[in-house]
N, C-alpha and C. Protein backbone atom coordinates (compact mmCIF):
# COMPACT_ATOMS: atom_id res chain seq x y z
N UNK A 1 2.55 -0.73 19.25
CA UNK A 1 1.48 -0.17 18.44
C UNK A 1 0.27 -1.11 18.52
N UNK A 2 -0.58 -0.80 18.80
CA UNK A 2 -1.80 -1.44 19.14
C UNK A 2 -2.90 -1.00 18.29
N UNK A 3 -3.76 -1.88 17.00
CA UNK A 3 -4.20 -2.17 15.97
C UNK A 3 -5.85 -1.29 16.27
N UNK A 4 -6.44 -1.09 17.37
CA UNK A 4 -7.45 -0.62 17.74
C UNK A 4 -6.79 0.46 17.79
N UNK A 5 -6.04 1.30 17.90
CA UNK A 5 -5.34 2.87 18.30
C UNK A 5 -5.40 3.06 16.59
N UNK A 6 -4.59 2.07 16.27
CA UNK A 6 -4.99 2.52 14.42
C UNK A 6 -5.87 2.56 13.83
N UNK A 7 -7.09 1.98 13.92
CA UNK A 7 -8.06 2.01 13.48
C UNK A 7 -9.00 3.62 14.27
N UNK A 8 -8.81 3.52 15.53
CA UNK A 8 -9.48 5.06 15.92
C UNK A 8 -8.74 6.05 15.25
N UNK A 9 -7.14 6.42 15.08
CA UNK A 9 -6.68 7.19 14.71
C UNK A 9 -7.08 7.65 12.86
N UNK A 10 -7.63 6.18 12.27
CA UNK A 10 -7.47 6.91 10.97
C UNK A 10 -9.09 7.26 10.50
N UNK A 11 -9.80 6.04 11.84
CA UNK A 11 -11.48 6.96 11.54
C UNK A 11 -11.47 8.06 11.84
N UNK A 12 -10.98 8.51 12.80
CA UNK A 12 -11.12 10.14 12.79
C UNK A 12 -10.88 11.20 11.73
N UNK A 13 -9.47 10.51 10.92
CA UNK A 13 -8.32 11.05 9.42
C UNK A 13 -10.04 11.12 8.58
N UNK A 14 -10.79 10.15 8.76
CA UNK A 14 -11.36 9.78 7.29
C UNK A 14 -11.49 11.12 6.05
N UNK A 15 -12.50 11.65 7.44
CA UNK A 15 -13.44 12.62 6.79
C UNK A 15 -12.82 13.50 6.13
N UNK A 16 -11.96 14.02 6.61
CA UNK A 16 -10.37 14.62 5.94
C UNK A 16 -9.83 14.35 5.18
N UNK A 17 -9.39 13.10 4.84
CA UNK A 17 -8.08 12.50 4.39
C UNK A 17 -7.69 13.21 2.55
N UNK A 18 -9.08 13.11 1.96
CA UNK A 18 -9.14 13.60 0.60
C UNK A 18 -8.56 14.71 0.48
N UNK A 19 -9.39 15.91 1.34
CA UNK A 19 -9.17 17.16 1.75
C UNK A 19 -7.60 17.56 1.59
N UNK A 20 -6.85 16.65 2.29
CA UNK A 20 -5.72 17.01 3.22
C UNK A 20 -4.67 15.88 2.02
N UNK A 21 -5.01 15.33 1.33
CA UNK A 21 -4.34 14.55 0.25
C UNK A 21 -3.12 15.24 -0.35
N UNK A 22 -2.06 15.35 -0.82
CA UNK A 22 -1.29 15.95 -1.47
C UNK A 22 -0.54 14.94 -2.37
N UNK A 23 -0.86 15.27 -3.71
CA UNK A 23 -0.45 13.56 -4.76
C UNK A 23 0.26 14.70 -5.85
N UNK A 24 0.98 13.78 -5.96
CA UNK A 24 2.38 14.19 -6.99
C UNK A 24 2.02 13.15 -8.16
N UNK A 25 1.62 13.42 -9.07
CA UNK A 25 0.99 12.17 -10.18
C UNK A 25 2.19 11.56 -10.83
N UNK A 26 3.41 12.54 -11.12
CA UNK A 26 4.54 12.19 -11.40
C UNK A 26 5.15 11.05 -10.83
N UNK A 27 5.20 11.08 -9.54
CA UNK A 27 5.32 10.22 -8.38
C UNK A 27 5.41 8.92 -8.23
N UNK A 28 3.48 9.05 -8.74
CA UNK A 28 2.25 8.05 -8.54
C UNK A 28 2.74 7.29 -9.65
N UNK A 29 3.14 7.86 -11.18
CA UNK A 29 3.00 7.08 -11.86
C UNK A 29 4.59 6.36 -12.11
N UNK A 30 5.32 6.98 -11.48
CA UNK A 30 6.75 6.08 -11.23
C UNK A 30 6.34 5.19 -10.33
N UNK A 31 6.28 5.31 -9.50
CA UNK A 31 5.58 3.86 -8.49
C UNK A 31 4.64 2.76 -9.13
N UNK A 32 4.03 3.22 -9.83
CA UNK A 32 2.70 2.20 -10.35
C UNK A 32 3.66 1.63 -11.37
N UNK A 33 4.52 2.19 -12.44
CA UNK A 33 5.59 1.61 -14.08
C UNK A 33 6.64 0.73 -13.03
N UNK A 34 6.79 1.10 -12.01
CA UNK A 34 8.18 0.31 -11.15
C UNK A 34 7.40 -0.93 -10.61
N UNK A 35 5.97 -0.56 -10.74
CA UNK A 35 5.25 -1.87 -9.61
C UNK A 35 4.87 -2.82 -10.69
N UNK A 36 4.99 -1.97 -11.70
CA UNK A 36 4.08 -3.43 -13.16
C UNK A 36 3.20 -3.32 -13.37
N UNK A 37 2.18 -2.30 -13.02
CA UNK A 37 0.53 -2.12 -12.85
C UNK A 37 0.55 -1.56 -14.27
N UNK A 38 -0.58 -2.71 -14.79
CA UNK A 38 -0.84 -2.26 -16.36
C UNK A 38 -2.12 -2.94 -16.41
N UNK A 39 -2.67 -2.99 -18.01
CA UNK A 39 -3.53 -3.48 -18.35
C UNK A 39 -4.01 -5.13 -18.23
N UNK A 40 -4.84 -5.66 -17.71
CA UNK A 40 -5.26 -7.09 -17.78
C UNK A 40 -4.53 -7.56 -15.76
N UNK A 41 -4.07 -6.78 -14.95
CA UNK A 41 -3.54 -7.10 -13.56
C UNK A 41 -4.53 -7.18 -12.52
N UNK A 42 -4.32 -7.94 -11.76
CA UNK A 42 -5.24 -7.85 -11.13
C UNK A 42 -4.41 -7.54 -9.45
N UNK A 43 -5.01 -6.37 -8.87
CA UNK A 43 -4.02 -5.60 -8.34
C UNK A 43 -4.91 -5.58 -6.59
N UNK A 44 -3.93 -6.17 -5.74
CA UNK A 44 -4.47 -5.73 -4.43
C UNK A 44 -3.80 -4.27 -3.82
N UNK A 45 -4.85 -3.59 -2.95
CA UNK A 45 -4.22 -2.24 -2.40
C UNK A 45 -4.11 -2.52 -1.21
N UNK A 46 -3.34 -2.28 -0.57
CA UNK A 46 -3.34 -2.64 1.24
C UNK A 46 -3.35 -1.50 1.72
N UNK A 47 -3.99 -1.30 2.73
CA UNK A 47 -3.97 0.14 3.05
C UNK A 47 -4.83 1.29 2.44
N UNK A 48 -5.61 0.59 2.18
CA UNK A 48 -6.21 1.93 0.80
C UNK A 48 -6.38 3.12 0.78
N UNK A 49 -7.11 3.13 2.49
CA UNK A 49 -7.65 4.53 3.05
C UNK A 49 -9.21 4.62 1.86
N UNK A 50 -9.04 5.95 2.05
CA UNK A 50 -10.20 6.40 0.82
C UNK A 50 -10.20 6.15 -0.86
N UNK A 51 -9.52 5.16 -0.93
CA UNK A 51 -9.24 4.77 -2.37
C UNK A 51 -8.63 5.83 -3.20
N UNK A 52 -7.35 6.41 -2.60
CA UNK A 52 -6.77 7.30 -3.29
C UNK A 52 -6.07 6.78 -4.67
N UNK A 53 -5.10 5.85 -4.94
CA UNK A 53 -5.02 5.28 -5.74
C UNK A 53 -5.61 4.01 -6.62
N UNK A 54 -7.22 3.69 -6.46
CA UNK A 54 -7.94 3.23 -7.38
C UNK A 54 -8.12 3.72 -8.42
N UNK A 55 -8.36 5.05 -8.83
CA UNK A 55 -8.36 5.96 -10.34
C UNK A 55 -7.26 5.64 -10.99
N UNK A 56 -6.14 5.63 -10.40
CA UNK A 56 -5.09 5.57 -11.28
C UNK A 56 -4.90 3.89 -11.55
N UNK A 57 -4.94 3.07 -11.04
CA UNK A 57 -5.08 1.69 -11.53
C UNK A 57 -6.18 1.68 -12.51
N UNK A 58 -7.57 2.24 -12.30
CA UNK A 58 -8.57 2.36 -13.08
C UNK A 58 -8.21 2.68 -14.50
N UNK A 59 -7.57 3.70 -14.59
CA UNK A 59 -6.84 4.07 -15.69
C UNK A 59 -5.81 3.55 -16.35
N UNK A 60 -4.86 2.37 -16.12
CA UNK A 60 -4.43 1.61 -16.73
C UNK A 60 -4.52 0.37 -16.67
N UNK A 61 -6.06 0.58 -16.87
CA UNK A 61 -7.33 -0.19 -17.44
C UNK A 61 -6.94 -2.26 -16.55
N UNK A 62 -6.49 -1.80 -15.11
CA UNK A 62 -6.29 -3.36 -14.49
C UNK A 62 -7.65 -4.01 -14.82
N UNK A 63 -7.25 -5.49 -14.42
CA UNK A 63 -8.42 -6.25 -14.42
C UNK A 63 -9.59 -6.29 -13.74
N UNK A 64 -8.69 -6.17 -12.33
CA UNK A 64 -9.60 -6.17 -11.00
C UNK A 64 -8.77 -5.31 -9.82
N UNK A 65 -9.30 -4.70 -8.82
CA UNK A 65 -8.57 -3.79 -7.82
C UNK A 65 -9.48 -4.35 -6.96
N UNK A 66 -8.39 -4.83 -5.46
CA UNK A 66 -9.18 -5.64 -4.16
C UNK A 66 -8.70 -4.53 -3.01
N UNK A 67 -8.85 -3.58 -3.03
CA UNK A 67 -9.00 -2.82 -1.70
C UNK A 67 -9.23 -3.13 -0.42
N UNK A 68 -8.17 -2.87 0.48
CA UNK A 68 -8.92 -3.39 1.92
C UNK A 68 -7.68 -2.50 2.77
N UNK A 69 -8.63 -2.01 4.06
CA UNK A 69 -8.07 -0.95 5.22
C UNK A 69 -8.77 -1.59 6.40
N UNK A 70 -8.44 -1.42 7.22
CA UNK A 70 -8.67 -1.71 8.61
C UNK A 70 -9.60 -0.52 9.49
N UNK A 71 -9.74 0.52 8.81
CA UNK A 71 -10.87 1.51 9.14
C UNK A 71 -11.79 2.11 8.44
N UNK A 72 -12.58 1.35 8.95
CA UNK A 72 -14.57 1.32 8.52
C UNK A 72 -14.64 2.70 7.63
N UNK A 73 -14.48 4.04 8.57
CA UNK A 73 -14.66 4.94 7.97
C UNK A 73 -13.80 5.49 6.41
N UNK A 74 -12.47 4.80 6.29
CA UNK A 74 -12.03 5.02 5.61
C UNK A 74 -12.96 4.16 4.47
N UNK A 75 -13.12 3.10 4.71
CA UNK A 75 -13.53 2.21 3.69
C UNK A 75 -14.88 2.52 3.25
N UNK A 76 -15.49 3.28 4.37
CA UNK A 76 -17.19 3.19 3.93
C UNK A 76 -17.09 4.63 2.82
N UNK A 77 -15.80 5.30 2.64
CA UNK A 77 -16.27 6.69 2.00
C UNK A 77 -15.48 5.87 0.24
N UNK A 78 -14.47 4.73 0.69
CA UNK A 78 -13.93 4.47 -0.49
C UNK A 78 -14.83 3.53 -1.19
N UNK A 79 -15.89 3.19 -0.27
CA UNK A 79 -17.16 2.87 -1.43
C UNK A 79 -18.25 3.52 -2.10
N UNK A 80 -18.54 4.83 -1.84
CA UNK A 80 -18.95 5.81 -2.08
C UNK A 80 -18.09 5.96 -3.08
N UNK A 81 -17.01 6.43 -3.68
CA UNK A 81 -16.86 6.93 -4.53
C UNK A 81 -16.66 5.86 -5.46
N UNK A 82 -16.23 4.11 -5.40
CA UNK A 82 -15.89 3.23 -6.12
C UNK A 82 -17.31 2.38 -6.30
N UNK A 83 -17.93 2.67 -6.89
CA UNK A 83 -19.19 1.85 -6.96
C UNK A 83 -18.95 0.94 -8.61
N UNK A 84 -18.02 -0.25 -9.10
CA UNK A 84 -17.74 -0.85 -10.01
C UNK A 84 -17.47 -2.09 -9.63
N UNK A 85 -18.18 -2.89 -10.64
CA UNK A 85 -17.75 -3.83 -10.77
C UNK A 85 -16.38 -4.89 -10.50
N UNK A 86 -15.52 -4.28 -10.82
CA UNK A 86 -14.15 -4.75 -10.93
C UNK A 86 -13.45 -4.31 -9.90
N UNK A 87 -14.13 -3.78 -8.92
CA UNK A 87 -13.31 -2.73 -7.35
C UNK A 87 -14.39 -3.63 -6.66
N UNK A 88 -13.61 -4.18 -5.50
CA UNK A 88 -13.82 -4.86 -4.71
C UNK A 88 -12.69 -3.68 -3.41
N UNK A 89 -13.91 -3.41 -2.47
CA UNK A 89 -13.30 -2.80 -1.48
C UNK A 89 -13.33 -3.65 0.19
N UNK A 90 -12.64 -4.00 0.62
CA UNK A 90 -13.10 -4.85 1.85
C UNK A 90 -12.38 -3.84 3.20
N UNK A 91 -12.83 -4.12 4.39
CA UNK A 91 -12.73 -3.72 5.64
C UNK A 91 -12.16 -4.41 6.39
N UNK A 92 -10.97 -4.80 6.91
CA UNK A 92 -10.35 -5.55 7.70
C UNK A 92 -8.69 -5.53 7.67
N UNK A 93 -8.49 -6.51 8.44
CA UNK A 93 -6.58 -6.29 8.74
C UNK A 93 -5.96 -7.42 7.33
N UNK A 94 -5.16 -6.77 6.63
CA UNK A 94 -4.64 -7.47 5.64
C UNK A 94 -3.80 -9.10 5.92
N UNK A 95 -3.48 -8.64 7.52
CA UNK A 95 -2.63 -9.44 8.25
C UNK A 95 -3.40 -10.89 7.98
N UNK A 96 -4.34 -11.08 8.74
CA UNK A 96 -5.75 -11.90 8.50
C UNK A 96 -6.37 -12.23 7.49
N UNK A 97 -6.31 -11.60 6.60
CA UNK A 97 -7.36 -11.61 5.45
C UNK A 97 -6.89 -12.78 4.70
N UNK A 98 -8.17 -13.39 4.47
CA UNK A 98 -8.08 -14.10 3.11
C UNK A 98 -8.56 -13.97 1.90
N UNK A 99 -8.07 -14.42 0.51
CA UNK A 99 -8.52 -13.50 -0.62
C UNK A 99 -8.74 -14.83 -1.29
N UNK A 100 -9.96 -14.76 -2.09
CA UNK A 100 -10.35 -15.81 -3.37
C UNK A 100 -9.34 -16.20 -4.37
N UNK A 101 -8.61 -15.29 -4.46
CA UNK A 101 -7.86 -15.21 -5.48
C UNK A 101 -6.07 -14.93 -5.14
N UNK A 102 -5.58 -14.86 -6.22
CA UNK A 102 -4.00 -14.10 -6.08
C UNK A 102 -3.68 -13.40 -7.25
N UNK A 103 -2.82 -12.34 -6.68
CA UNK A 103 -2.68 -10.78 -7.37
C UNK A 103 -0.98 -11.06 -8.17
N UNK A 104 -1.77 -10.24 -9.06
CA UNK A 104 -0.16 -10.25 -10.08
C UNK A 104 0.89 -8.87 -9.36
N UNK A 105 -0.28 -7.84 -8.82
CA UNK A 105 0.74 -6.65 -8.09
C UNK A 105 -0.36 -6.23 -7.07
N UNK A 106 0.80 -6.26 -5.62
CA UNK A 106 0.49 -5.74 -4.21
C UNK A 106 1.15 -4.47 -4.07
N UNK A 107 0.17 -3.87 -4.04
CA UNK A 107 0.73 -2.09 -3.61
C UNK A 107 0.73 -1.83 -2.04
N UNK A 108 1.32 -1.73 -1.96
CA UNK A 108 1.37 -0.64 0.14
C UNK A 108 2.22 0.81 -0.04
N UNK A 109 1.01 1.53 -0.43
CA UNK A 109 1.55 2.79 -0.66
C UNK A 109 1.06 3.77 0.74
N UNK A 110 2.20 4.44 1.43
CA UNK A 110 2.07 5.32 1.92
C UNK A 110 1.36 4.96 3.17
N UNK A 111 1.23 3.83 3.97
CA UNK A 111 1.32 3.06 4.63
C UNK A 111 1.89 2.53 5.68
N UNK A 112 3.44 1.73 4.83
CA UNK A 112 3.92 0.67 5.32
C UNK A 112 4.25 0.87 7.08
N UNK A 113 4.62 2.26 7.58
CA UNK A 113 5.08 2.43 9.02
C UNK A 113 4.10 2.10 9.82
N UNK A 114 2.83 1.82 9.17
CA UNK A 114 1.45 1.33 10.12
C UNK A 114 1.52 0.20 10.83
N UNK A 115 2.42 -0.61 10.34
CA UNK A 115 2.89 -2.24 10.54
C UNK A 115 3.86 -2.57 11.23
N UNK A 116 3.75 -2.90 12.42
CA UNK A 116 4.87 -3.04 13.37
C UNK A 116 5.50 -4.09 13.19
N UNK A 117 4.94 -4.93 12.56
CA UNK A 117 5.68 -6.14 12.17
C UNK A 117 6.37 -6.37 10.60
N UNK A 118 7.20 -5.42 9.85
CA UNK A 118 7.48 -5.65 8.62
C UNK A 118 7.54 -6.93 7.86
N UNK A 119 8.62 -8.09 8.81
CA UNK A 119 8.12 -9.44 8.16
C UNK A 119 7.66 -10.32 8.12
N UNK A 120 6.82 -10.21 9.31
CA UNK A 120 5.08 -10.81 8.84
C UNK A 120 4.82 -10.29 8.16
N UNK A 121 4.29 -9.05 7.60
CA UNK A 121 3.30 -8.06 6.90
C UNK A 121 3.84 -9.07 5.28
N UNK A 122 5.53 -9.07 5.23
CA UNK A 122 5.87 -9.13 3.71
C UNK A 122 5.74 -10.50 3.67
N UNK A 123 5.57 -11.66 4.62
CA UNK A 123 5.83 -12.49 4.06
C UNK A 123 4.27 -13.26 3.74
N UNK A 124 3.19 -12.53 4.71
CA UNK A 124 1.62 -12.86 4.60
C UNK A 124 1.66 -12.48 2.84
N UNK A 125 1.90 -10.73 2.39
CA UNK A 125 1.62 -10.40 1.68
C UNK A 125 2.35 -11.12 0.06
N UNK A 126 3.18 -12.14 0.04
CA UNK A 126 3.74 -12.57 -0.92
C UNK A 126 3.44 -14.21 -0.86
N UNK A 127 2.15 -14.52 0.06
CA UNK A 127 1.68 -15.66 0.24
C UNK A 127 0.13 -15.28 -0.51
N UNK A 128 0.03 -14.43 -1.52
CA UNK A 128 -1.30 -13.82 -1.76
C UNK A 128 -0.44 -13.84 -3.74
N UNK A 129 0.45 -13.57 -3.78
CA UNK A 129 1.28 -13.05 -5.16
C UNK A 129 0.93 -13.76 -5.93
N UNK A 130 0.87 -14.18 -7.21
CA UNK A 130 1.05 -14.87 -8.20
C UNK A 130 2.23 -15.03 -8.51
N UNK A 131 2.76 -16.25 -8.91
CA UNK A 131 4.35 -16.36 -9.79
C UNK A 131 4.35 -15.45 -10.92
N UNK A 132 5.44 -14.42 -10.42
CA UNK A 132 5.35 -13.50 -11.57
C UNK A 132 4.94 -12.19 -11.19
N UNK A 133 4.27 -11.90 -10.22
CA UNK A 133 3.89 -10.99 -9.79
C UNK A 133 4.98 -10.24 -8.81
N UNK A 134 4.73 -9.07 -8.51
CA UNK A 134 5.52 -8.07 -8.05
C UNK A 134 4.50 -7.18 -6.23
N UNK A 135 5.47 -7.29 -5.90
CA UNK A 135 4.91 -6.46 -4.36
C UNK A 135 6.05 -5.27 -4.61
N UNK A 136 5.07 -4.35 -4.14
CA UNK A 136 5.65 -2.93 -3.93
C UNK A 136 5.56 -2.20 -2.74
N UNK A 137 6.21 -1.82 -2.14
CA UNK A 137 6.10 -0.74 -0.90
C UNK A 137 6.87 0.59 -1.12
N UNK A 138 5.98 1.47 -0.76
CA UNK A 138 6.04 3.13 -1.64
C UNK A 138 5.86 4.37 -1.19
N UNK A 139 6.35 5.20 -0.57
CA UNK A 139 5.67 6.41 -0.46
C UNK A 139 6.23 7.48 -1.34
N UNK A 140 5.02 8.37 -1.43
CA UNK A 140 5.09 9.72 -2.25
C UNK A 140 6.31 10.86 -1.90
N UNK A 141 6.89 10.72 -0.72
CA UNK A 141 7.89 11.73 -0.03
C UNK A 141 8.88 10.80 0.42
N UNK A 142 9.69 11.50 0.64
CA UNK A 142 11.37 11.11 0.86
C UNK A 142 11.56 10.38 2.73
N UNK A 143 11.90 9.41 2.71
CA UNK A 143 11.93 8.83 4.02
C UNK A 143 11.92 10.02 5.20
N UNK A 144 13.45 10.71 5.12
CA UNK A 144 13.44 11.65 5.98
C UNK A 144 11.80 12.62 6.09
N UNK A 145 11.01 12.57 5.49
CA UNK A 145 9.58 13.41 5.40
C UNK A 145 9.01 12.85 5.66
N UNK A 146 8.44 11.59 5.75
CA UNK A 146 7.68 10.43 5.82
C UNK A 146 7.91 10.66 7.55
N UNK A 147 9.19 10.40 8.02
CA UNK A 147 9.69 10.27 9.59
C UNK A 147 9.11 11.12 10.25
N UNK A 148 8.80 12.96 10.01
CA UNK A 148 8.59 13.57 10.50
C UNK A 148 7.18 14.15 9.93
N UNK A 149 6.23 13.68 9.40
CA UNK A 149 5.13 13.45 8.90
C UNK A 149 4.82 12.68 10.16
N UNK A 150 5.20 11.33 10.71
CA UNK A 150 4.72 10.37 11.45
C UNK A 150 4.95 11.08 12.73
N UNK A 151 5.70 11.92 13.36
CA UNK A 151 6.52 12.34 14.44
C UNK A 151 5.42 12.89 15.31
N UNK A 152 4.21 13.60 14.45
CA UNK A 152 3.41 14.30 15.43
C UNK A 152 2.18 13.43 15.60
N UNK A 153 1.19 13.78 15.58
CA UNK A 153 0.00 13.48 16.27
C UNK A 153 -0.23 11.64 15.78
N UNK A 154 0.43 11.40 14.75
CA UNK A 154 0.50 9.88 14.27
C UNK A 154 1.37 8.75 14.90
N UNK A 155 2.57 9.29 15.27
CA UNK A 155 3.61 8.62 16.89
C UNK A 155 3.26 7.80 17.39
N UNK A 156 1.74 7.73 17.44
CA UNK A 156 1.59 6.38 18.76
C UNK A 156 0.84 5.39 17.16
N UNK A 157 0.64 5.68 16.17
CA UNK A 157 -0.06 4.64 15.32
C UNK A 157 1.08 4.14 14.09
N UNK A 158 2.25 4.75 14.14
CA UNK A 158 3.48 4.57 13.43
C UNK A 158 4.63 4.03 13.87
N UNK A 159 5.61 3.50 13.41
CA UNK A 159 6.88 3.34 13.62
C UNK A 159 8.12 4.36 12.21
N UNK A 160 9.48 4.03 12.58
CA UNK A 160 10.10 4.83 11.70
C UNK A 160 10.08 3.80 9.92
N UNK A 161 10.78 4.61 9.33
CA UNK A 161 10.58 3.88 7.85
C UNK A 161 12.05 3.15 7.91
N UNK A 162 12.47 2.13 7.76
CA UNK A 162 13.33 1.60 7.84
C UNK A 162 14.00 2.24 6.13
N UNK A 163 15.26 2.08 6.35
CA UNK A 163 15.91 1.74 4.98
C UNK A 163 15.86 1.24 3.81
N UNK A 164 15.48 1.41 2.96
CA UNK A 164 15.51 0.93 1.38
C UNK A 164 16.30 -0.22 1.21
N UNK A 165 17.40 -0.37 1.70
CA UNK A 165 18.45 -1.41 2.20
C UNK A 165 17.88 -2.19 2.86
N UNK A 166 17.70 -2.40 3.88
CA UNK A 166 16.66 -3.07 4.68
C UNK A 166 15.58 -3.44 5.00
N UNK A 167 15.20 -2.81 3.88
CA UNK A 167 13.55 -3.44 3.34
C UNK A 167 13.74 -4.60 2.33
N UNK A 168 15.05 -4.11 1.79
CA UNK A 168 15.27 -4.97 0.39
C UNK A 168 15.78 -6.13 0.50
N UNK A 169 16.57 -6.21 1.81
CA UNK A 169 17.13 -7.72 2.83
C UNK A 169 16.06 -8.44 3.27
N UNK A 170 14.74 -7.83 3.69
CA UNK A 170 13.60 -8.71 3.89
C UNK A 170 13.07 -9.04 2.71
N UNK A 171 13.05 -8.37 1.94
CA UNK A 171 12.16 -8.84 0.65
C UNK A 171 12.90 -9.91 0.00
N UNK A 172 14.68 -9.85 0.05
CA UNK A 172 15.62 -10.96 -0.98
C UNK A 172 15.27 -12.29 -0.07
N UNK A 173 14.52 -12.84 1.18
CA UNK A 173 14.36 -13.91 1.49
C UNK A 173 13.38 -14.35 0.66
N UNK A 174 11.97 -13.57 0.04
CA UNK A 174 10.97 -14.48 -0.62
C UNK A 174 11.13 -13.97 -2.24
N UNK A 175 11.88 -12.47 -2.39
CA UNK A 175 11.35 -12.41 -3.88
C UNK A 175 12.60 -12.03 -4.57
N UNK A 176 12.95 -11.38 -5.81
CA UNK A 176 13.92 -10.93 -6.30
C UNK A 176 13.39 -9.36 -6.26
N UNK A 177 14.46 -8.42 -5.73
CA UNK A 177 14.76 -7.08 -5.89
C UNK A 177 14.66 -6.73 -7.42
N UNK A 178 13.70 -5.52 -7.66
CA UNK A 178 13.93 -5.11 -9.07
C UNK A 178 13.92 -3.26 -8.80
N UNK A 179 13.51 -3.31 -7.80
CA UNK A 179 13.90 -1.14 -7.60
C UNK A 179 13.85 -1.07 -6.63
N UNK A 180 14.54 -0.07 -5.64
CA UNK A 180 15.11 0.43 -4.80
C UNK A 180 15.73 1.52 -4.51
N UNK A 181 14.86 2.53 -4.60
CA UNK A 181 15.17 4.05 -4.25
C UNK A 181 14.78 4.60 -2.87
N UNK A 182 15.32 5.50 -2.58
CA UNK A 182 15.49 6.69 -1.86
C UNK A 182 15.48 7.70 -1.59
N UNK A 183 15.17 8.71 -2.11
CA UNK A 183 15.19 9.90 -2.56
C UNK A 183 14.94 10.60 -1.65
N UNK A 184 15.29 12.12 -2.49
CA UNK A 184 14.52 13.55 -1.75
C UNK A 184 12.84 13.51 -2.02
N UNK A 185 12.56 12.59 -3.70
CA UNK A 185 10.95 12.43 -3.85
C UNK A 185 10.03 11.70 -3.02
N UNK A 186 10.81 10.15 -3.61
CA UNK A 186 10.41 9.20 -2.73
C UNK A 186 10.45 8.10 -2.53
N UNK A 187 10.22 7.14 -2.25
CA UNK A 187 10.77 5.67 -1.37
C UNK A 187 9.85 4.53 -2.30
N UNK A 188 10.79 3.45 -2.22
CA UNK A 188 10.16 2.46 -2.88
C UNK A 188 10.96 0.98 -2.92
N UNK A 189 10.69 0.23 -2.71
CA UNK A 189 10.97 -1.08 -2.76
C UNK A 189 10.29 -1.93 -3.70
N UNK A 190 10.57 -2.54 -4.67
CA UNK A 190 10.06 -3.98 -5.62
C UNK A 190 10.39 -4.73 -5.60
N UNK A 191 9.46 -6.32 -5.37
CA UNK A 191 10.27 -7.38 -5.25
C UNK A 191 9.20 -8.32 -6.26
N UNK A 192 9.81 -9.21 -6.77
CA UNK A 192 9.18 -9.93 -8.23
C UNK A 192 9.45 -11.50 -7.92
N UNK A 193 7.89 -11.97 -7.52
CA UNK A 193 8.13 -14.10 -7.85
C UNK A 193 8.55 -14.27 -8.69
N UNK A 194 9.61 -15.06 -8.48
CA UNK A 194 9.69 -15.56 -9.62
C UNK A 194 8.68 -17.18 -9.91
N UNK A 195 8.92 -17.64 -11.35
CA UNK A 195 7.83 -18.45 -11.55
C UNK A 195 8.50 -19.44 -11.56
């Protein structure tokens, strides 16, 4: 998977992506209570796309939300609609990135198959955590859907979703496991610094 193929593939998604969105709030908000996202957090999004889930962090009133995607177009429309103070949206590979700060909760929602490298991705991303803080990896649909979601025209910018099990074996090297589902809904992994 080659990082320029991802970035053309999802500028093209941009203009769309809202359009073509399908959010289960039910979902959303089991993922966000499993991730710890509450009031006073200060919350990085990886992956953001069009800032689909900034409203809903917005709404349980975090401290600060640090957004960042690797395609321009995605990012230039998720500043258009996030024009605040406390939303910080950036443009670049999370892989790379460096941040001023460190986050009490890392979201990678709906995402994670973008990353050919799972443990680099987890172990960059829990070198960013706060003690105490929680990383989450999440999607809205059930692995088996997620697989064949990726199967068509996305194939060359994806890999498969590994196991809940085996996400959770990479995560028990840096953090402690606190959820781990599977479902027909949808997928999720939590892992919590301890302090």
């Amino acid at each position: 998977m080659n990082k320029s193929d991802i970035i053309e593939f999802f500028d093209r998604q941009a203009v769309h992506w809202d359009d073509d969105m399908v959010r289960n709030d039910t979902i959303i908000n089991t993922i966000l209570d499993n991730a710890k996202v509450c009031a006073g957090k200060d919350v990085l999004d990886v992956a953001c796309g069009t800032g689909i889930l900034i409203p809903d962090y917005l709404a349980r009133n975090v401290k600060t939300v640090t957004a960042i995607d690797i395609s321009p177009e995605m990012v230039k429309i998720a500043r258009k609609k996030f024009d605040r103070e406390n939303v910080h949206i950036l443009c670049g590979d999370v892989e790379t990135a460096s941040f001023d700060h460190k986050f009490d909760c890392i979201v990678v929602y709906n995402a994670f198959p973008h990353f050919p490298d799972p443990e680099k991705l987890i172990n960059m991303l829990v070198s960013h955590l706060k003690p105490g803080g929680t990383l989450t990896i999440a999607h809205g649909m059930s692995r088996a859907k997620i697989d064949i979601h990726h199967s068509g025209s996305a194939s060359k910018v994806s890999v498969g979703l590994m196991s809940e099990e085996e996400l959770a074996a990479i995560f028990e090297s840096r953090l402690q496991v606190t959820v781990k589902i599977s479902n027909d809904e949808m997928y999720q992994v939590v892992g919590y610094l301890e302090k």
